[in-house]
Protein backbone atom coordinates (compact mmCIF):
# COMPACT_ATOMS: atom_id res chain seq x y z
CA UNK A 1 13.00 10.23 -29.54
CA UNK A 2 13.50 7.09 -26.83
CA UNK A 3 16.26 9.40 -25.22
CA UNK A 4 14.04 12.44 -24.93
CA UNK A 5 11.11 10.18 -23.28
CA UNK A 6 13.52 8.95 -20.77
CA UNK A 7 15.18 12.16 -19.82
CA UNK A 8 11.16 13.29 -19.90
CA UNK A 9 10.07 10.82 -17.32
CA UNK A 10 13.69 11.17 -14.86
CA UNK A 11 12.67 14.97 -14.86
CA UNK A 12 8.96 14.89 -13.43
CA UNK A 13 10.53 12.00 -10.90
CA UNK A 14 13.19 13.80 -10.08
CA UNK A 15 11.00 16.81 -9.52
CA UNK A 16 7.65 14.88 -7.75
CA UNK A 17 10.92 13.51 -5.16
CA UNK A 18 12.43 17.38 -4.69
CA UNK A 19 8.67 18.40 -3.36
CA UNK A 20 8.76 15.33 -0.67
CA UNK A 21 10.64 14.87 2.17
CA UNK A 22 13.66 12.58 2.57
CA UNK A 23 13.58 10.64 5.94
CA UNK A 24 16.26 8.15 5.36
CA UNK A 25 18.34 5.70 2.86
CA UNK A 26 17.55 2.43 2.41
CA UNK A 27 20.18 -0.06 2.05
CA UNK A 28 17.42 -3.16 1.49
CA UNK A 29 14.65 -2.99 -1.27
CA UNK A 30 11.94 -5.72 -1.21
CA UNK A 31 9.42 -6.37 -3.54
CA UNK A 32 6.07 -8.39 -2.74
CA UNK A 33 3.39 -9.77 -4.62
CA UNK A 34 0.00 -8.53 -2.51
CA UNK A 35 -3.44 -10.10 -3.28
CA UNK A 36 -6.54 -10.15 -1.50
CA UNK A 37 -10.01 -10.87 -1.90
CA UNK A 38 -11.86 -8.34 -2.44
CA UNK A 39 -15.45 -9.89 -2.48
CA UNK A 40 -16.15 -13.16 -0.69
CA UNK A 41 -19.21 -13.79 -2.30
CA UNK A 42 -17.71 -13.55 -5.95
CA UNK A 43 -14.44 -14.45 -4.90
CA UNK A 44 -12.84 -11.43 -6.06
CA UNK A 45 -9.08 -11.22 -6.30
CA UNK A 46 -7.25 -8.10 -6.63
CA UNK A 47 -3.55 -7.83 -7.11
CA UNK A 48 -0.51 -5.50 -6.06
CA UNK A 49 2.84 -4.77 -6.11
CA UNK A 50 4.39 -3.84 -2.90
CA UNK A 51 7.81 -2.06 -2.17
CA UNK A 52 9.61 -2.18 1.14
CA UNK A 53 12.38 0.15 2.07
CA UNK A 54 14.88 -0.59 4.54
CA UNK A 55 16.98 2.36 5.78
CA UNK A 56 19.31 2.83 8.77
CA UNK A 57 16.24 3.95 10.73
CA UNK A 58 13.11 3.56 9.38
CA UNK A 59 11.35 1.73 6.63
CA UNK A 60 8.66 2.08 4.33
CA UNK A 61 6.27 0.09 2.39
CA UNK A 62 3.89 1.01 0.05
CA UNK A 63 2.10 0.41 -3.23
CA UNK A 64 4.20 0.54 -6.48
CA UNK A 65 1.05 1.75 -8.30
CA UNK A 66 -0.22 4.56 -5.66
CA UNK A 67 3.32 5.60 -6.15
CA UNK A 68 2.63 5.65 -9.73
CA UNK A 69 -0.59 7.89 -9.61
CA UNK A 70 0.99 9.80 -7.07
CA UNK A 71 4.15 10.84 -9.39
CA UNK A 72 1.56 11.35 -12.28
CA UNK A 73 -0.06 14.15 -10.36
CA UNK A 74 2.59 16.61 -10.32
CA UNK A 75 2.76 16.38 -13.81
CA UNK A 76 1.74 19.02 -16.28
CA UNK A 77 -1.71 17.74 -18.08
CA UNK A 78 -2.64 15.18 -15.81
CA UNK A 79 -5.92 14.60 -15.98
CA UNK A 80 -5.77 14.23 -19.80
CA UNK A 81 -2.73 12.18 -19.49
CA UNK A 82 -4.94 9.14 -17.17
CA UNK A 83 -8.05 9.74 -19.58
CA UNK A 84 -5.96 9.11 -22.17
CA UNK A 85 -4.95 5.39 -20.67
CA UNK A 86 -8.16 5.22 -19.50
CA UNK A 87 -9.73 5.18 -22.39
CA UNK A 88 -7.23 2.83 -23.98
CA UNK A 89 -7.22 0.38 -21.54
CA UNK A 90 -11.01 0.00 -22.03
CA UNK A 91 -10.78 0.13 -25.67
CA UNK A 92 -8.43 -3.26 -25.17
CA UNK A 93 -9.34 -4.71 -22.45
CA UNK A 94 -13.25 -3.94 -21.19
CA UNK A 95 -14.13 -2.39 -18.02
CA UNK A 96 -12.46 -4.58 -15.47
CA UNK A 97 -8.63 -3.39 -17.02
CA UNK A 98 -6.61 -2.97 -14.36
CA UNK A 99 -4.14 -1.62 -16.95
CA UNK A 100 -5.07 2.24 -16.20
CA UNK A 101 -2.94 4.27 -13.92
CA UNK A 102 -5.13 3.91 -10.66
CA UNK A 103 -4.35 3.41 -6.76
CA UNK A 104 -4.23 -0.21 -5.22
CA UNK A 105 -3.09 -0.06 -1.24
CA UNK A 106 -3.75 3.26 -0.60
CA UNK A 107 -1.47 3.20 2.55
CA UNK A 108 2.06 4.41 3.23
CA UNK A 109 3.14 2.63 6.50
CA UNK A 110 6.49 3.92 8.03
CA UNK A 111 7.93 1.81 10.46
CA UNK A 112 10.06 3.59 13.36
CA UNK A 113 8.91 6.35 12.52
CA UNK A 114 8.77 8.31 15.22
CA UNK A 115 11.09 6.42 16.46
CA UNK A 116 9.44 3.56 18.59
CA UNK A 117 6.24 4.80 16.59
CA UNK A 118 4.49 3.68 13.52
CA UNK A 119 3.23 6.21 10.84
CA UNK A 120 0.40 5.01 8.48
CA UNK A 121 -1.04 7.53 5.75
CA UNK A 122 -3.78 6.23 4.06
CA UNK A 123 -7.38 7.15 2.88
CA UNK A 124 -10.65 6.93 0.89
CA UNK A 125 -12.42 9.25 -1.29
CA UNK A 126 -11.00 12.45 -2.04
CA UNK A 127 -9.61 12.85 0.87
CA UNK A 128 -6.15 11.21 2.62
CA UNK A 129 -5.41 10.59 6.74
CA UNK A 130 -2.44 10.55 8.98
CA UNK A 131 -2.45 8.29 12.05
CA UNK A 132 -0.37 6.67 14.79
CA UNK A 133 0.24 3.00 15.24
CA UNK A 134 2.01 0.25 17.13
CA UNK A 135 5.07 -1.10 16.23
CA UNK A 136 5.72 -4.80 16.76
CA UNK A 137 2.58 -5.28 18.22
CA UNK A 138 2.10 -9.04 16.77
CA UNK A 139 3.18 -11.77 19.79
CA UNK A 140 4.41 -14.12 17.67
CA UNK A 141 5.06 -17.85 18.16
CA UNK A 142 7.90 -19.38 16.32
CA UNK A 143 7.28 -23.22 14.86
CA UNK A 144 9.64 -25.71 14.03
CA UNK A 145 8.22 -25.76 10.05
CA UNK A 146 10.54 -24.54 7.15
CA UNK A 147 10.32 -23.99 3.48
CA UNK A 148 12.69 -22.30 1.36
CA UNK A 149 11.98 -18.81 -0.13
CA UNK A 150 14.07 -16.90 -2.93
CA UNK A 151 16.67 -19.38 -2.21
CA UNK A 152 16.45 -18.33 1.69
CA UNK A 153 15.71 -20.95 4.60
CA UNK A 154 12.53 -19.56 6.65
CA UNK A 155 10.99 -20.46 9.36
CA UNK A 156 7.63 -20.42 10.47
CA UNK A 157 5.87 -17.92 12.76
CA UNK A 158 1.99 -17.47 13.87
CA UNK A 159 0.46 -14.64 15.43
CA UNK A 160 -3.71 -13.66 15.92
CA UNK A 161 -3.70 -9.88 15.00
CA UNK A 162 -6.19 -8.03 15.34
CA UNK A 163 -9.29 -10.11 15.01
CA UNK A 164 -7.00 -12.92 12.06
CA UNK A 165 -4.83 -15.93 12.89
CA UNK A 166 -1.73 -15.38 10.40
CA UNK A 167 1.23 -17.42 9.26
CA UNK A 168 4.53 -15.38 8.89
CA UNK A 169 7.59 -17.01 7.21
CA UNK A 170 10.67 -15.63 8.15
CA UNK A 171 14.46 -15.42 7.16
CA UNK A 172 17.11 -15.67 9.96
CA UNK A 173 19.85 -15.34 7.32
CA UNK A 174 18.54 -11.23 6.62
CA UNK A 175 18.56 -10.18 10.18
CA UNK A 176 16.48 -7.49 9.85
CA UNK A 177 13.11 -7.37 11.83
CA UNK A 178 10.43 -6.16 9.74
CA UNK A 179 7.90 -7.31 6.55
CA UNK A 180 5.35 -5.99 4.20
CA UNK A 181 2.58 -4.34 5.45
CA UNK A 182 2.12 -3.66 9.42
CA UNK A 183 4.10 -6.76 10.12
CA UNK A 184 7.54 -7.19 11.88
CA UNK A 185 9.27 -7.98 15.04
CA UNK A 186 10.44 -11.74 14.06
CA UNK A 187 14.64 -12.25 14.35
CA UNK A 188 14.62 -12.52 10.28
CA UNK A 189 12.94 -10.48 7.37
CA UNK A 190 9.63 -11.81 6.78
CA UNK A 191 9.67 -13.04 3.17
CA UNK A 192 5.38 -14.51 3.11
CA UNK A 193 2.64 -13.76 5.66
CA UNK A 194 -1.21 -14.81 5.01
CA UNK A 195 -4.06 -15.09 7.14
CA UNK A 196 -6.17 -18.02 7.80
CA UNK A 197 -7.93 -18.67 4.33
CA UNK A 198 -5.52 -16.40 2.22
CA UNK A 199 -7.85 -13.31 2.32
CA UNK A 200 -4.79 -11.54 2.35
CA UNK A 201 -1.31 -12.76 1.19
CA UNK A 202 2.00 -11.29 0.59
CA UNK A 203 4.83 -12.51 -1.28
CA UNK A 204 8.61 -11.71 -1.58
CA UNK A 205 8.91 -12.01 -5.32
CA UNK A 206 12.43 -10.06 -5.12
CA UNK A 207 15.62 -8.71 -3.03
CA UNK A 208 17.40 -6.18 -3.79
CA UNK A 209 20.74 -4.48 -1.86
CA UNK A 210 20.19 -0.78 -2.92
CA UNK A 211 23.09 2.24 -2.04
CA UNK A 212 21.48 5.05 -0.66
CA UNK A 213 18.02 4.93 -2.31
CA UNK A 214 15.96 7.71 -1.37
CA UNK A 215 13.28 7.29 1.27
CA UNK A 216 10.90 10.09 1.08
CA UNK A 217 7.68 10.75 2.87
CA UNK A 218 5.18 11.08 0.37
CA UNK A 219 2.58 13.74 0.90
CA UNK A 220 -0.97 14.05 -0.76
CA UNK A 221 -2.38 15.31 -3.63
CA UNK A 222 -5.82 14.31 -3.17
CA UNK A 223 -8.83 16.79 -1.71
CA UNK A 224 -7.39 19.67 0.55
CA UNK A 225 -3.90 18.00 -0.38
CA UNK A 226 -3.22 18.44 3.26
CA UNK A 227 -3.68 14.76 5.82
CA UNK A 228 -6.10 15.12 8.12
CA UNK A 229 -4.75 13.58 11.42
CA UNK A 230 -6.81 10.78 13.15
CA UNK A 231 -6.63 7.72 14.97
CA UNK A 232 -6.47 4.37 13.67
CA UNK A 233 -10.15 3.42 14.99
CA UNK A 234 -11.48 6.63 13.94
CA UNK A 235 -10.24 6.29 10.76
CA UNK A 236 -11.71 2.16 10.24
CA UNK A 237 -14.68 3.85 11.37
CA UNK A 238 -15.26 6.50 9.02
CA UNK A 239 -13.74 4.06 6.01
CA UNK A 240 -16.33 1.65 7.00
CA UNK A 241 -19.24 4.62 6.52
CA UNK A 242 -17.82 5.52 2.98
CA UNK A 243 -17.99 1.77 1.67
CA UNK A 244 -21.32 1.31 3.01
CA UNK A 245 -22.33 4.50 1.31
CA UNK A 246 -20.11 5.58 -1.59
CA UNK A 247 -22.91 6.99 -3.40
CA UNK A 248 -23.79 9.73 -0.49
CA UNK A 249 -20.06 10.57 -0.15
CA UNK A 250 -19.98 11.60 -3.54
CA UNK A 251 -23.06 13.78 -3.33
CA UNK A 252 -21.74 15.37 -0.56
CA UNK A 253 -18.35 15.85 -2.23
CA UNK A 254 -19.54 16.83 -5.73
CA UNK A 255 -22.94 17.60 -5.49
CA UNK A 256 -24.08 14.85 -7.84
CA UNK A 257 -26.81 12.60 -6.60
CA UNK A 258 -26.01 8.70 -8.32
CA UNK A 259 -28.79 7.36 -6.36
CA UNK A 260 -31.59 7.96 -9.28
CA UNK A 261 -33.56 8.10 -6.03
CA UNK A 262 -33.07 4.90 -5.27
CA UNK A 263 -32.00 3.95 -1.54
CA UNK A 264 -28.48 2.79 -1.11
CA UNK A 265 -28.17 -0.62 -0.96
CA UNK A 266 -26.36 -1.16 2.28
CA UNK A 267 -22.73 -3.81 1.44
CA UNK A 268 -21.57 -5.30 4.55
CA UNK A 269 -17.46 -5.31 4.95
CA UNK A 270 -14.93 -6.79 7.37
């Protein structure tokens, strides 16, 4: 019965990779702890697990469990499949489980891709975006500090980036110039980068040398299961509209007023 799960499960990944598109190999895989705080005001800490792919070319980094919910949806049953953990992780663990298949960092960011180019899908609601970005665009100053990380020698880097004064530490031993995230450009693999009061924080936790892993593009499954293209200020923008008022986009999307008639009570977000 074990063997017939397994072979189960390599099928539907197997297929869910077959219906993306393979951009490169990687020959470096990278794991990072990613937490941030959600809510200042009740110090709210959310967790992830990131991957980064290093290929010839191009790299990618993105959420282990998006990648999870994403490989779930080509599956036959789905939506009774996550009701089904749904309902068991509440049954065990209350309301605030987290152990229910459900999406973390919603973004895919490809690195070099276009070449010179960044690519960032990402997206809110029921509804996913495509947009353009800089690569390298942190000016980073390198400091004489070190610390050791998974038994590698780092050095420390700052940078402000866009509106956040961040610490990068970095590993001159992996010469390869990139990081989780958005981040990159240092002579070493960035192995821990945090802004100024750990909002956000990510962590190498592991290292792997891989042979010719896969590096697929992932497309959506979500709304018209189609990205809508966008800019990256257009797309803050319109994110920033939806968290102040969740409750009207679902109306508009479903039809469903949550409100009770009550105004929405307007959440301020950085």
């Amino acid at each position: 019965m074990k063997k017939i799960i397994i072979v189960f499960i390599c099928l539907f990944y197997f297929n869910f990779l077959s219906s993306q598109s393979l951009i490169d190999s990687a020959y470096w895989k990278i794991s990072y702890r990613y937490h941030w705080q959600k809510d200042t005001l009740t110090n709210t800490i959310e967790d992830d697990l990131l991957f980064l792919q290093i290929g010839k070319n191009l790299s990618k980094c993105y959420s282990y469990y998006s990648f999870q919910v994403d490989s779930l949806v080509v599956t036959p049953n789905y939506e009774k499949k996550v009701w089904e953990q749904f309902k068991q992780a509440m049954d065990t663990e209350g309301y605030s489980s987290p152990g229910y298949p459900h999406k973390r960092m919603r973004a895919y960011v490809y690195k070099n891709f276009p070449y010179g180019k960044m690519t960032v899908t990402n997206g809110f609601a029921s509804q996913d975006y495509l947009y353009e970005d800089e690569l390298n665009v942190q000016q980073w100053s390198i400091k004489d500090s070190t610390k050791t990380i998974l038994n590698y020698p780092c050095q420390m880097a700052t940078s402000n980036f866009r509106g956040r004064q961040w610490t990068a530490w970095f590993a001159p031993d992996i010469p390869v110039s990139d990081g989780p995230w958005k981040f990159g450009g240092l002579p070493g693999l960035i192995l821990e980068v945090y802004d100024r009061g750990s909002q956000y924080h990510f962590t190498a936790i592991g290292l792997q040398k891989v042979e010719s892993e896969p590096i697929i593009f992932s497309e959506t499954y979500v709304g018209s299961k189609k990205f809508e293209k966008t800019s990256r200020i257009d797309f803050l923008k319109a994110k920033k509209r939806y968290l102040i008022n969740k409750s009207g986009y679902f109306q508009m999307e479903t039809g469903i007023d949550l409100s009770g008639g009550q105004p929405e009570k307007i959440m301020r977000y950085d």
